[in-house]
C-alpha atoms as a PDB file:
ATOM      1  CA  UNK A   1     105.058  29.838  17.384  1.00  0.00           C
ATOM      2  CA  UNK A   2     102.245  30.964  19.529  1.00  0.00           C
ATOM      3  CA  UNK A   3      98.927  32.937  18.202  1.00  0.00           C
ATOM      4  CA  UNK A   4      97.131  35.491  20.258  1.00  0.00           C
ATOM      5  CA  UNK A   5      93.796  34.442  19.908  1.00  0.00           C
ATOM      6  CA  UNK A   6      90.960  37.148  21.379  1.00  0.00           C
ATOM      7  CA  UNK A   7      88.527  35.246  23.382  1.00  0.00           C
ATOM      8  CA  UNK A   8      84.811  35.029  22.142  1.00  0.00           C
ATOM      9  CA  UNK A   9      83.069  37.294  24.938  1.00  0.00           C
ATOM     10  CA  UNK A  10      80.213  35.063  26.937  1.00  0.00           C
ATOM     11  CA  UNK A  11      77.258  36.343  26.639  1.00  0.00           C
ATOM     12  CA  UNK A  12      75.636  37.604  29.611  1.00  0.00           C
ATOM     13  CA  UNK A  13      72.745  34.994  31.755  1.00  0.00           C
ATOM     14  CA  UNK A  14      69.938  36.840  33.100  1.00  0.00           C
ATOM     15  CA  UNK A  15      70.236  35.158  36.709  1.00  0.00           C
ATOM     16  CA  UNK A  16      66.762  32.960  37.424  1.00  0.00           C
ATOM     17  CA  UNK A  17      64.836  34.634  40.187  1.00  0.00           C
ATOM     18  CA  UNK A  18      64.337  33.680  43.590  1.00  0.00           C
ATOM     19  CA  UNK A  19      61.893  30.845  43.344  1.00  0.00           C
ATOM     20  CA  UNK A  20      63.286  29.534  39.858  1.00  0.00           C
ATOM     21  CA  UNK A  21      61.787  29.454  36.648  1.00  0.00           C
ATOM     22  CA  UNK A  22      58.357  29.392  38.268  1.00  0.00           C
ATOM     23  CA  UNK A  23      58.747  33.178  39.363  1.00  0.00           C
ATOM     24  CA  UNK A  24      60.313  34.317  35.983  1.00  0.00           C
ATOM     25  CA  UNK A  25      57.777  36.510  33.996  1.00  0.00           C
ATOM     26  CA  UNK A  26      57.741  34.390  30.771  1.00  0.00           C
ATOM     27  CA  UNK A  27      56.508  31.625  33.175  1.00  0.00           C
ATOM     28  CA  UNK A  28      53.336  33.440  35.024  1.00  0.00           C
ATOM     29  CA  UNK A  29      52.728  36.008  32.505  1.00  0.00           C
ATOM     30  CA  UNK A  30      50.283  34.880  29.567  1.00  0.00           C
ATOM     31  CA  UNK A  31      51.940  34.441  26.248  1.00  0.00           C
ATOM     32  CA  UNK A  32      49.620  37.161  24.581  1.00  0.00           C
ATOM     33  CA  UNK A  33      47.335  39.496  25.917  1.00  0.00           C
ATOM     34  CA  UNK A  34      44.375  40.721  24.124  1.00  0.00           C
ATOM     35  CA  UNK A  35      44.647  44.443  23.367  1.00  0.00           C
ATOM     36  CA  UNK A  36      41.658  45.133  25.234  1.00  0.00           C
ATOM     37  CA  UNK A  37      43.403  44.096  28.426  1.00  0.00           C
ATOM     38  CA  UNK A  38      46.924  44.820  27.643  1.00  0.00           C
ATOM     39  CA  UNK A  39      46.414  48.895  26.977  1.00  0.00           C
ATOM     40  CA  UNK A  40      45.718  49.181  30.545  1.00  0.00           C
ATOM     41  CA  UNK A  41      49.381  48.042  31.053  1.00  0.00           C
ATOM     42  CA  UNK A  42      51.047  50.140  33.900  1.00  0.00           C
ATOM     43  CA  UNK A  43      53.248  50.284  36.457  1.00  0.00           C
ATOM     44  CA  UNK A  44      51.224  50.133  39.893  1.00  0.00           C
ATOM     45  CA  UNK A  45      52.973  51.835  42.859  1.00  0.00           C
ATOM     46  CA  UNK A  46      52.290  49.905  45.608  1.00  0.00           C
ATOM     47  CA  UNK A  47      53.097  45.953  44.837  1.00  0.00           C
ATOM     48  CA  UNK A  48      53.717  46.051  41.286  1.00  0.00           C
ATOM     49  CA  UNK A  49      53.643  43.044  39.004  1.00  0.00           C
ATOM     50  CA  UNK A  50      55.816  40.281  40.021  1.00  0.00           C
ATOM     51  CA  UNK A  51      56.316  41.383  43.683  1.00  0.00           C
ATOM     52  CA  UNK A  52      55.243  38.414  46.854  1.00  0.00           C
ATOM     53  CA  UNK A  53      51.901  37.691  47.032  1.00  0.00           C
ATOM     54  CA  UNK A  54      50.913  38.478  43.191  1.00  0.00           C
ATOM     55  CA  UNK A  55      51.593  35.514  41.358  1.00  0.00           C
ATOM     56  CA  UNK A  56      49.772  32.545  42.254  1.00  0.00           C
ATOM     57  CA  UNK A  57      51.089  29.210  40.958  1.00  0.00           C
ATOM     58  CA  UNK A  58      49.402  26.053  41.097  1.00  0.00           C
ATOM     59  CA  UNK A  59      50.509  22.706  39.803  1.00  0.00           C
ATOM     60  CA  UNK A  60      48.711  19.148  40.237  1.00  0.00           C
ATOM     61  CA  UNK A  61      49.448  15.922  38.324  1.00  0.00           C
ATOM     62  CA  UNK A  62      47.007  13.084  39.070  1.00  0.00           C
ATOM     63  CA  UNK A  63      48.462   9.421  38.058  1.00  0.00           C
ATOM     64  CA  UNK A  64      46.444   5.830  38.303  1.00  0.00           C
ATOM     65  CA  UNK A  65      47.507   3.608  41.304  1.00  0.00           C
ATOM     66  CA  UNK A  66      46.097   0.102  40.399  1.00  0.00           C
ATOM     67  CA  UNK A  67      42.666   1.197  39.889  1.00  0.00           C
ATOM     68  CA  UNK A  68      42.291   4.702  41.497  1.00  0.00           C
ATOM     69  CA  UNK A  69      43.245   8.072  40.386  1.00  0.00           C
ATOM     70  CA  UNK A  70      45.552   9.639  43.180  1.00  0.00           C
ATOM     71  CA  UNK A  71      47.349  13.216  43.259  1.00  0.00           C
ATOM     72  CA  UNK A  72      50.825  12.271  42.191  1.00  0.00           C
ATOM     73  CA  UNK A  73      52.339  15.570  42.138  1.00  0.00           C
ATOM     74  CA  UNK A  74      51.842  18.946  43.672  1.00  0.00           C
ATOM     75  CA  UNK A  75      52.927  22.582  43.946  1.00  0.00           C
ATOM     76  CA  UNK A  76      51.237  25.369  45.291  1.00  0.00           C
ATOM     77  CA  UNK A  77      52.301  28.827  45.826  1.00  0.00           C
ATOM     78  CA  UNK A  78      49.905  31.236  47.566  1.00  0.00           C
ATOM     79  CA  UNK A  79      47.262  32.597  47.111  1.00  0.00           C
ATOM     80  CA  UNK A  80      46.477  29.620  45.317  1.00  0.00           C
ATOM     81  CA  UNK A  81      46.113  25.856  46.955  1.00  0.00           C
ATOM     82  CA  UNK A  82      43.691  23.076  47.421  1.00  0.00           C
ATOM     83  CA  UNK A  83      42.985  20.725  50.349  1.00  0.00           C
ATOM     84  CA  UNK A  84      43.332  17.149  49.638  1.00  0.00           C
ATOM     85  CA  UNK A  85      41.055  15.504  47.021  1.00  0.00           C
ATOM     86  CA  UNK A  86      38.525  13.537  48.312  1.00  0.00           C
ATOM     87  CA  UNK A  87      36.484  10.441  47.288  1.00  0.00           C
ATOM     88  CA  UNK A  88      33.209  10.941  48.057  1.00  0.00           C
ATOM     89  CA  UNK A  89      31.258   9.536  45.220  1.00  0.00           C
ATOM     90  CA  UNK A  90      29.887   5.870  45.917  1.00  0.00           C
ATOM     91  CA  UNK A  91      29.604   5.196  42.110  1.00  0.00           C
ATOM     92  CA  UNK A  92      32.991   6.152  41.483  1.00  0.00           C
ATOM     93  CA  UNK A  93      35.148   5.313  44.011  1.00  0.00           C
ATOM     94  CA  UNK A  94      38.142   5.806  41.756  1.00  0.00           C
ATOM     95  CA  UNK A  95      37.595   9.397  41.313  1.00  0.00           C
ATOM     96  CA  UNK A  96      39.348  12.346  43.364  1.00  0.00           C
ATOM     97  CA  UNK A  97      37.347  15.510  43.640  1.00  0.00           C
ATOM     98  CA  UNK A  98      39.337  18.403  44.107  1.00  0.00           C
ATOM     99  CA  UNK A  99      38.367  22.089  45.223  1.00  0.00           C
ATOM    100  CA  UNK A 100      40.868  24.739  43.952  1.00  0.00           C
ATOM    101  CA  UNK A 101      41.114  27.222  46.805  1.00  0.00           C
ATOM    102  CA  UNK A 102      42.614  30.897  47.060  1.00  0.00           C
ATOM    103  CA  UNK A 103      43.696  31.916  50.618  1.00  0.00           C
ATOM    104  CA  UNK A 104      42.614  35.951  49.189  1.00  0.00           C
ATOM    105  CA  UNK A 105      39.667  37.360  49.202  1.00  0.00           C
ATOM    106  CA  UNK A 106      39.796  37.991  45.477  1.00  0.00           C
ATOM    107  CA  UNK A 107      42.101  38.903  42.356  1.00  0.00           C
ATOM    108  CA  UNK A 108      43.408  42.421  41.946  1.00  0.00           C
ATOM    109  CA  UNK A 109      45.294  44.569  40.221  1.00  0.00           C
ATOM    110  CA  UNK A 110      48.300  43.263  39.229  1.00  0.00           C
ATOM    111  CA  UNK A 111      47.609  39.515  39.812  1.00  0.00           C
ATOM    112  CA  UNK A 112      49.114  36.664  37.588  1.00  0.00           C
ATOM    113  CA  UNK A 113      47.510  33.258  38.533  1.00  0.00           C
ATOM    114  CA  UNK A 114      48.722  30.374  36.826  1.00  0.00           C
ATOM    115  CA  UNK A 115      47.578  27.049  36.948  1.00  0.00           C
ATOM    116  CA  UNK A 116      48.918  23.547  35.947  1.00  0.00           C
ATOM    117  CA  UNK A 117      46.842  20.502  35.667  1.00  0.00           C
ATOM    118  CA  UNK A 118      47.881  17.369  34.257  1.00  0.00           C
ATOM    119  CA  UNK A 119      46.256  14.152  34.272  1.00  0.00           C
ATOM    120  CA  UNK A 120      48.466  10.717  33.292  1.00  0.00           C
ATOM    121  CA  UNK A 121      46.370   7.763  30.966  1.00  0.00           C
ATOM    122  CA  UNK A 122      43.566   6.223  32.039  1.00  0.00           C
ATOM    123  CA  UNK A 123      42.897   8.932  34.979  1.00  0.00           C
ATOM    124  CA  UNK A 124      39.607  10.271  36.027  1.00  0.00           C
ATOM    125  CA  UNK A 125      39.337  13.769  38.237  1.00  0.00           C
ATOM    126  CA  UNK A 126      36.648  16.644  39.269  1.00  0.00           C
ATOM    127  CA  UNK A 127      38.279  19.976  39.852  1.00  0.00           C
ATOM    128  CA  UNK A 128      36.086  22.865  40.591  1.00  0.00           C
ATOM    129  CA  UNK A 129      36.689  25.903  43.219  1.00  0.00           C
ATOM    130  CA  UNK A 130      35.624  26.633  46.540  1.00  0.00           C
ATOM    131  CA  UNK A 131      33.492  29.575  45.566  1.00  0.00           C
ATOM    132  CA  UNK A 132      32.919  32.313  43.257  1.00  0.00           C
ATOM    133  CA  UNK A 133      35.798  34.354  41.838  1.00  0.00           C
ATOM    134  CA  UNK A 134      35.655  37.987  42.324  1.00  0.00           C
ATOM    135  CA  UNK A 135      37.489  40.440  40.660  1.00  0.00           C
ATOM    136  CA  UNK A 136      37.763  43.864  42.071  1.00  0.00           C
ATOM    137  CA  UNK A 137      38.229  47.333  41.662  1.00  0.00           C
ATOM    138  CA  UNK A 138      41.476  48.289  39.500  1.00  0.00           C
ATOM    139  CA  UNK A 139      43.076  51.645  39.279  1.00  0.00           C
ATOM    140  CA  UNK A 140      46.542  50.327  37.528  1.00  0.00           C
ATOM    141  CA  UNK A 141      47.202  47.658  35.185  1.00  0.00           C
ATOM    142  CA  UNK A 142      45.342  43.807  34.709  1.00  0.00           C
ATOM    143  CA  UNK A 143      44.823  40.475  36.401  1.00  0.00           C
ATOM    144  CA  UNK A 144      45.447  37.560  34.489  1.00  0.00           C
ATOM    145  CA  UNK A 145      44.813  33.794  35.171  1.00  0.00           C
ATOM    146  CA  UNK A 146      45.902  31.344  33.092  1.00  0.00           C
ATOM    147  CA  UNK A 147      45.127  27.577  33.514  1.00  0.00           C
ATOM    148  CA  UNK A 148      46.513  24.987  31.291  1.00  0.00           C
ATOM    149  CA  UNK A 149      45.000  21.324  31.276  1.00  0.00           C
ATOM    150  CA  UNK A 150      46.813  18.017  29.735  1.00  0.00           C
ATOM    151  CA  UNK A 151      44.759  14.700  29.329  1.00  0.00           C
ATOM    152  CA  UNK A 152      46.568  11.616  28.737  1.00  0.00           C
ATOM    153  CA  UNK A 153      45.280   8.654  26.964  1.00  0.00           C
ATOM    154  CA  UNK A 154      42.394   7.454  27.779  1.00  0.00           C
ATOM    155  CA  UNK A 155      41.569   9.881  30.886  1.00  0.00           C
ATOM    156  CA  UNK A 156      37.956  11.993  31.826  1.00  0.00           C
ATOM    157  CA  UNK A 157      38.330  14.950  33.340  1.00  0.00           C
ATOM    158  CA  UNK A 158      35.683  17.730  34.667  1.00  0.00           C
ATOM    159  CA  UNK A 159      36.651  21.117  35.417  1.00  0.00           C
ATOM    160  CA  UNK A 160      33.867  23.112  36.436  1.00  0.00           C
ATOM    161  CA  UNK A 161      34.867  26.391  38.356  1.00  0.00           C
ATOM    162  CA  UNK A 162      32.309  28.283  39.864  1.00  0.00           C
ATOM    163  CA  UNK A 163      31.264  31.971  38.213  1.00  0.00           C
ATOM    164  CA  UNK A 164      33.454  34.745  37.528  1.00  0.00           C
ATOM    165  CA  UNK A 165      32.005  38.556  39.176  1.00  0.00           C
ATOM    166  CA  UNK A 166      33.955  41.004  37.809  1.00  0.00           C
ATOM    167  CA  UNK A 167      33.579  44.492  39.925  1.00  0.00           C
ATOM    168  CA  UNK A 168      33.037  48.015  38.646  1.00  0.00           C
ATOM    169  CA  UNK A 169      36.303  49.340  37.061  1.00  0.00           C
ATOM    170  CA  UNK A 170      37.947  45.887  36.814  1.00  0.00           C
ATOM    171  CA  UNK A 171      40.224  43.987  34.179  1.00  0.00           C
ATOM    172  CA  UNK A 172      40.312  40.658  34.034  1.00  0.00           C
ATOM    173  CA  UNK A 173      42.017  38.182  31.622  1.00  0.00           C
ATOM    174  CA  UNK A 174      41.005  34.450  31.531  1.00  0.00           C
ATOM    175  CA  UNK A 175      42.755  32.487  29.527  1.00  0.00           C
ATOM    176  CA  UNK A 176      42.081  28.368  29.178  1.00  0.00           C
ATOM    177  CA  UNK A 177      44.565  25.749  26.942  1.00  0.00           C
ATOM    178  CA  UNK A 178      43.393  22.301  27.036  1.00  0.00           C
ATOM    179  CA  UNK A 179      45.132  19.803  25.538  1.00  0.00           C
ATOM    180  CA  UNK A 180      43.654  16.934  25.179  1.00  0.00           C
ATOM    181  CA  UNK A 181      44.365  13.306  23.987  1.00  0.00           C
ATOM    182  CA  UNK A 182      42.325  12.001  21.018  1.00  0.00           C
ATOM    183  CA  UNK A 183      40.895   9.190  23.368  1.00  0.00           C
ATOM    184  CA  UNK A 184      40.557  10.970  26.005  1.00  0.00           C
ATOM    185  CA  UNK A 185      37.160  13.508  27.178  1.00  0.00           C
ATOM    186  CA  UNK A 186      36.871  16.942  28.564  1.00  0.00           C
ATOM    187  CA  UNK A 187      33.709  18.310  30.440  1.00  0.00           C
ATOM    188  CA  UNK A 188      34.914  22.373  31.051  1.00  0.00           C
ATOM    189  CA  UNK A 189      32.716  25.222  31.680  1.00  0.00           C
ATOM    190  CA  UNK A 190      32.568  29.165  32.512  1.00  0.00           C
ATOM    191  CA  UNK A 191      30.411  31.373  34.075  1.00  0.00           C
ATOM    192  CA  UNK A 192      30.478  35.439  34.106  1.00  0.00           C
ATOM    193  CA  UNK A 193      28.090  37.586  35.927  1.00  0.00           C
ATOM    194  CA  UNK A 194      27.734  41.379  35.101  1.00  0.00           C
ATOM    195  CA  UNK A 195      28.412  41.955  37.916  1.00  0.00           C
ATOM    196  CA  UNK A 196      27.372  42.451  41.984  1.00  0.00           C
ATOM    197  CA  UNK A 197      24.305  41.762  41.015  1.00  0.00           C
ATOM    198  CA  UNK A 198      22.591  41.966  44.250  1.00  0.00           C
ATOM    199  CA  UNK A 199      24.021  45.576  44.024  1.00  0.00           C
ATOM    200  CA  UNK A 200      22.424  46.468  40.779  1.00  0.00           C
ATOM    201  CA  UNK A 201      25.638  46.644  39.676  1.00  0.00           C
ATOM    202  CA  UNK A 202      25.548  45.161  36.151  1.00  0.00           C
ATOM    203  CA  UNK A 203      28.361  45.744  33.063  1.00  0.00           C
ATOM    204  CA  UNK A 204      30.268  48.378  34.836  1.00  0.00           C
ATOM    205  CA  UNK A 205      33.607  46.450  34.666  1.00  0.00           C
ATOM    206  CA  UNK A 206      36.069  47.603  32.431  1.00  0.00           C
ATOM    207  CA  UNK A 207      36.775  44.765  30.694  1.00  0.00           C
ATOM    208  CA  UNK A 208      36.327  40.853  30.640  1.00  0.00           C
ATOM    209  CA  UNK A 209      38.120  38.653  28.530  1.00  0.00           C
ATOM    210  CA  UNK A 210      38.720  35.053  27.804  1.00  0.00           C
ATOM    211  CA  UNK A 211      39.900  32.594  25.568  1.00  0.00           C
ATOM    212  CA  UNK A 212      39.179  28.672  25.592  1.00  0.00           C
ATOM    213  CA  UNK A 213      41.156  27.041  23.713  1.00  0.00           C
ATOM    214  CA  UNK A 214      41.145  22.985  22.630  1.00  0.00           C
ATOM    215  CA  UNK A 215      44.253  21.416  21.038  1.00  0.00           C
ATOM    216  CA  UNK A 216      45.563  17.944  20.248  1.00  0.00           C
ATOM    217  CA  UNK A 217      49.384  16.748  21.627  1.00  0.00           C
ATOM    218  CA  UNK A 218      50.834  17.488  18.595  1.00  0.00           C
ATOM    219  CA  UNK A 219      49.474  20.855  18.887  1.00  0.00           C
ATOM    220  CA  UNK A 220      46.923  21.181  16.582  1.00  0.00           C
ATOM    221  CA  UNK A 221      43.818  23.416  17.118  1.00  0.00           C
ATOM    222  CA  UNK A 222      40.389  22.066  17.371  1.00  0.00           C
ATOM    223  CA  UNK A 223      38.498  25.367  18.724  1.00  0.00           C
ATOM    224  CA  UNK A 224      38.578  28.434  20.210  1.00  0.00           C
ATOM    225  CA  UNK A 225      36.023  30.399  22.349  1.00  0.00           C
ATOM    226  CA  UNK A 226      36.737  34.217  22.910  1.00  0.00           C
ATOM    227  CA  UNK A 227      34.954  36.223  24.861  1.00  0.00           C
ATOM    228  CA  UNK A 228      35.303  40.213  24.852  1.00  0.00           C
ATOM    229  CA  UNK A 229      33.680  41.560  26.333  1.00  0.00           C
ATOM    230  CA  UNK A 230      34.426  45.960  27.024  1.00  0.00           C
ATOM    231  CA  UNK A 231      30.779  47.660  28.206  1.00  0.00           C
ATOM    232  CA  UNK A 232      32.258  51.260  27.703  1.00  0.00           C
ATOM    233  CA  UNK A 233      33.381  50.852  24.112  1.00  0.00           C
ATOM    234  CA  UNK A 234      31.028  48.645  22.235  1.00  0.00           C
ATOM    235  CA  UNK A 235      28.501  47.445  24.769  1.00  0.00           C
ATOM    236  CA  UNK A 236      27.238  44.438  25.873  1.00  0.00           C
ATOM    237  CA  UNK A 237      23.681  44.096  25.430  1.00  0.00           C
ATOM    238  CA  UNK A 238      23.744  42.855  21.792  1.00  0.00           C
ATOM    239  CA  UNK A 239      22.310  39.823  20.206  1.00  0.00           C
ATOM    240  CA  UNK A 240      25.875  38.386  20.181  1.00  0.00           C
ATOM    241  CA  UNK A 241      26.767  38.992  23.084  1.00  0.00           C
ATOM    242  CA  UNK A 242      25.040  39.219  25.957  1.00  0.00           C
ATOM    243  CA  UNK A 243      21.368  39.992  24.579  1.00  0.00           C
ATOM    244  CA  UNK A 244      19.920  41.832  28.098  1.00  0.00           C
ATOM    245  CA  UNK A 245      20.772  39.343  30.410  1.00  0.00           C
ATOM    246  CA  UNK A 246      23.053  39.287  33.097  1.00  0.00           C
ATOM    247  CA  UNK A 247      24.892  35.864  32.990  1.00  0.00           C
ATOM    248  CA  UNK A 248      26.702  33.798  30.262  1.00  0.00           C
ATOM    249  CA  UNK A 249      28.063  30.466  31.011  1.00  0.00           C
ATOM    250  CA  UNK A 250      29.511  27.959  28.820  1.00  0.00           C
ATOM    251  CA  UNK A 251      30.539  24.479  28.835  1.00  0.00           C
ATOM    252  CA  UNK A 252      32.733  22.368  26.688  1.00  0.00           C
ATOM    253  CA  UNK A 253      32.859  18.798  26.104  1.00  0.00           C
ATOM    254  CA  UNK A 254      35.461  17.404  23.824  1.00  0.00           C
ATOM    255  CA  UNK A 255      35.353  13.416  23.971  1.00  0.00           C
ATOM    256  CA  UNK A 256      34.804  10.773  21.183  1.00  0.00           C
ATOM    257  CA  UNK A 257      33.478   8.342  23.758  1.00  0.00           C
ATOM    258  CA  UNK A 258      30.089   8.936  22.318  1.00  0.00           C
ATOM    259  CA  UNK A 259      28.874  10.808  18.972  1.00  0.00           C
ATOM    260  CA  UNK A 260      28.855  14.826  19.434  1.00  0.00           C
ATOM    261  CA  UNK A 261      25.587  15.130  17.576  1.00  0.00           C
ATOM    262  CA  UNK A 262      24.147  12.874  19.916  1.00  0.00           C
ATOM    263  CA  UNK A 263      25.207  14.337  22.872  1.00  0.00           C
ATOM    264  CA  UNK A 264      24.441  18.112  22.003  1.00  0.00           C
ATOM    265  CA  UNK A 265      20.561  16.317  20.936  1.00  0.00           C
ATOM    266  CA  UNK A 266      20.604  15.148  24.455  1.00  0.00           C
ATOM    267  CA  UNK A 267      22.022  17.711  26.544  1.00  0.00           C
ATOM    268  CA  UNK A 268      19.295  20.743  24.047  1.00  0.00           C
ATOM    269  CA  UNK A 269      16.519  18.448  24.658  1.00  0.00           C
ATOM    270  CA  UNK A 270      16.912  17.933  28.837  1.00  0.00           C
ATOM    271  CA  UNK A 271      17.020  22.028  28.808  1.00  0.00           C
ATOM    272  CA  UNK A 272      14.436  22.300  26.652  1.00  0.00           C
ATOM    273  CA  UNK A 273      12.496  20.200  29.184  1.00  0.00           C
ATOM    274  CA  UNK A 274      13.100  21.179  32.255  1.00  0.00           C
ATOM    275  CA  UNK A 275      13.239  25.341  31.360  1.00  0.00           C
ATOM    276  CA  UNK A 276      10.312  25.260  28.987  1.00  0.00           C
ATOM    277  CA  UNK A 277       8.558  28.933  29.098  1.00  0.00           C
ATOM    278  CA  UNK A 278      11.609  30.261  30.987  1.00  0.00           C
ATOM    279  CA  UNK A 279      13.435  33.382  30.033  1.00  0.00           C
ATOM    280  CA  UNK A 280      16.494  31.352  30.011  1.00  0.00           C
ATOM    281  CA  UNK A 281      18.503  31.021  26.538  1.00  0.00           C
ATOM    282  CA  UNK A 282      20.627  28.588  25.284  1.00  0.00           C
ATOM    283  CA  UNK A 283      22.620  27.144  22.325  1.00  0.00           C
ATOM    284  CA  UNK A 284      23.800  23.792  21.582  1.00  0.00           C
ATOM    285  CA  UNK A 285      26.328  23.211  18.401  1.00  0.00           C
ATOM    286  CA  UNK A 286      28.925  20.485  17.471  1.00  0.00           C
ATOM    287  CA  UNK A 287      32.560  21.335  17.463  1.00  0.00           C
ATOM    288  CA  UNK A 288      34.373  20.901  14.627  1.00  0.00           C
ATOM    289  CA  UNK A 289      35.746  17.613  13.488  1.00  0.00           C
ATOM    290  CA  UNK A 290      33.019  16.171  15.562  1.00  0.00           C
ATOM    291  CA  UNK A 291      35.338  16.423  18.716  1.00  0.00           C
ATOM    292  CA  UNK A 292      32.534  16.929  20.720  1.00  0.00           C
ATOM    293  CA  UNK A 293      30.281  19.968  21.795  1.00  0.00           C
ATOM    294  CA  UNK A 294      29.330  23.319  23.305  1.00  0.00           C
ATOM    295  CA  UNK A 295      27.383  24.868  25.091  1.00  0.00           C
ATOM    296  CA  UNK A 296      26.097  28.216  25.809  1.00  0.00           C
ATOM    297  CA  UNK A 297      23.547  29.729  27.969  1.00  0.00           C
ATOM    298  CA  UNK A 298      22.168  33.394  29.090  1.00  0.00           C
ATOM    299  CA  UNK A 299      19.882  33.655  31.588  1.00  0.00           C
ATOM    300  CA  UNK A 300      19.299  36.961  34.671  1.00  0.00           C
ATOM    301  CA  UNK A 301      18.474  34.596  37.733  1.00  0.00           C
ATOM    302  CA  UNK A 302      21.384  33.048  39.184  1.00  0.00           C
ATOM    303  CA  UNK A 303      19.765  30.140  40.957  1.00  0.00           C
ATOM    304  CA  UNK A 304      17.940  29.480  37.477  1.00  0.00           C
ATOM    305  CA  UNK A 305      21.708  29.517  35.571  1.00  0.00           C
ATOM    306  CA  UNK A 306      22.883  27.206  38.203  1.00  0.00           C
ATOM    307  CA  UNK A 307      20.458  24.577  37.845  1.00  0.00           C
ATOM    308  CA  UNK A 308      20.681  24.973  33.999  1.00  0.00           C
ATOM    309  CA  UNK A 309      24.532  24.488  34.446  1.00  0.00           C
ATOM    310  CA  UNK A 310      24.415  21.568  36.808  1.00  0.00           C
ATOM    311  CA  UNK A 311      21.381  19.803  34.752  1.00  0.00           C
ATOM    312  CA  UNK A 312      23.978  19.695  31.852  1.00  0.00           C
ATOM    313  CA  UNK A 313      27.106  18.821  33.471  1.00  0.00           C
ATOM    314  CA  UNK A 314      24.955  15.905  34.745  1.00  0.00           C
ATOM    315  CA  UNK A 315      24.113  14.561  31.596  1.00  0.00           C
ATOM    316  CA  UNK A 316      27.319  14.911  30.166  1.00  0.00           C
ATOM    317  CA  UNK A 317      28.989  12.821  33.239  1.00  0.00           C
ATOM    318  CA  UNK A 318      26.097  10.712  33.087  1.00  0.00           C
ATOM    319  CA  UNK A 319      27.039   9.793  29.760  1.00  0.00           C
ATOM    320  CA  UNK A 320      30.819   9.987  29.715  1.00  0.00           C
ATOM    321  CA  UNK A 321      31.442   7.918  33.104  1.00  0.00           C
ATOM    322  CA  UNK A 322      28.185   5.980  32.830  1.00  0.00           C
ATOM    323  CA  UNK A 323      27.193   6.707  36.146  1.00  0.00           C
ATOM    324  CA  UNK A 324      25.101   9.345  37.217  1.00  0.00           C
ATOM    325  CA  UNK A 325      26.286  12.357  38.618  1.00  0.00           C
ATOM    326  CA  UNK A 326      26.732  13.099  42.394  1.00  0.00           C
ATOM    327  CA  UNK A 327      25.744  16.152  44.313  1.00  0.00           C
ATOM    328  CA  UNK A 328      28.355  18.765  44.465  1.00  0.00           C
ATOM    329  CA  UNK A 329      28.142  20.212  48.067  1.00  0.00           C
ATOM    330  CA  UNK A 330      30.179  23.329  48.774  1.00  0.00           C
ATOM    331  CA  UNK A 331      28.781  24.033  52.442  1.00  0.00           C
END
């Protein structure tokens, strides 16, 4: 006896991309867009979303050999790509500095950058980028970057990229996941200008937004920063935002290698010192579950922000790596 049996139909496989799972939308887009950014979603005639040449991928992994932290692993897709790191500070010999480079001249519309950086136990690095980022001009649709960081046991990492300049009439999301070991410590910052400022062209972007966000391996949240930041609809020039002035920059250090109170004391009081009677402003508070501290700072002159940025950078490396910090030459 025989039984017609009616075959279960296989369900249809979307076919991977060219490039693999790197070029597939769930990989470069960002898993949530603030509505801000996201009802500006539209389909952009020229080189639409997607197309060569608008998503950037970058992926590094950095793993100890003996005692020295050396670039294990590496992808890069253009625009974005580094040179090799280099080891250039005498006090830490051990330590790779790496510049994150684009080969454009900026993002625009339509861009999805994404960037990978993960660091294996007992690893020390210093990532920063060649220059500023600008953002221009956007008739259609968003840029995005996204940037995820992973500290192993044990590890110190600084990522400092240089300031953001969003143009007139730009969108720009930013979005920043750091997960990080309970052992290990995070220095991160961000910088926004209002704009060209040389220009006079202050808050005429149409929007800026970011999210910072801190988690443990298992995936619990410590903190979250979010900047919105939309000059047309609710302005910018508020107390809690950006009070007059024409940069914000933060920075982030997550680390239990030395007491958060202690470290915000220090990092308020060498500020305090060195900008007495300026127009600068600045903030210093503990994160939650003492996992460290953050910064924040508003101030018009950018020489003046960059000196407040780099004076606390320095004493956070000066007290994380117990060493002080070297000069960061980008020329």
């Amino acid at each position: 006896m025989t039984l017609d049996v009616a075959a279960e139909p296989i369900p249809a496989v979307e076919p991977m991309p060219y490039g693999g799972y790197r070029l597939h939308p769930d990989h470069f887009e960002p898993a949530r867009v603030p509505t801000e950014i996201s009802q500006h979603a539209g389909r952009i005639s020229a080189l639409h979303v997607g197309s060569p040449g608008k998503v950037g991928l970058l992926e590094l992994e950095f793993r100890l050999n003996g005692t020295r932290t050396e670039l294990s692993g590496h992808y890069q897709k253009s625009p974005l790509q580094i040179m090799r790191p280099l080891y250039f500070d005498p006090l830490r010999p051990d330590m790779p500095y790496t510049f994150l480079m684009s080969t454009g001249g900026g993002i625009v519309q339509g861009d999805r950058l994404r960037t990978d950086l993960t660091f294996g136990p007992g690893t020390s690095a210093y990532l920063t980028t060649q220059a500023h980022t600008r953002v221009y001009k956007m008739e259609t649709n968003y840029a995005a970057a996204s940037t995820y960081l992973s500290l192993g046991e044990d590890s110190l990492v600084e990522y400092v990229p240089d300031p953001v300049i969003p143009f007139a009439q730009s969108r720009f999301y930013q979005r920043t996941v750091a997960t990080v070991d309970h052992s290990a410590s995070l220095i991160a910052g961000e910088t926004i200008y209002a704009g060209r400022l040389a220009r006079d062209e202050r808050h005429q972007y149409d929007v800026y937004a970011s999210d910072f966000e801190v988690r443990r391996p298992d995936g619990s949240l410590v903190a979250v920063d979010k900047v919105r930041l939309t000059p047309a609809n609710h302005g910018v020039d508020g107390p809690a935002v950006m009070g007059g002035h024409d940069i914000l920059a933060m920075l982030y250090v997550i680390t239990a290698r030395v007491p958060a109170q202690e470290l915000a004391d220090e990092i308020h009081a060498a500020l305090a010192l060195a900008f007495a009677g300026d127009e600068m402003r600045f903030g210093v508070s503990v994160l939650p579950y003492e996992a460290g501290m953050w910064l924040r700072i508003l101030c018009n002159d950018p020489t003046t922000m960059a000196k407040a940025n780099t004076l606390a950078w320095s004493v956070a490396h000066q007290r994380l790596s117990n060493t002080a910090a070297p000069l960061i030459r980008k020329s």
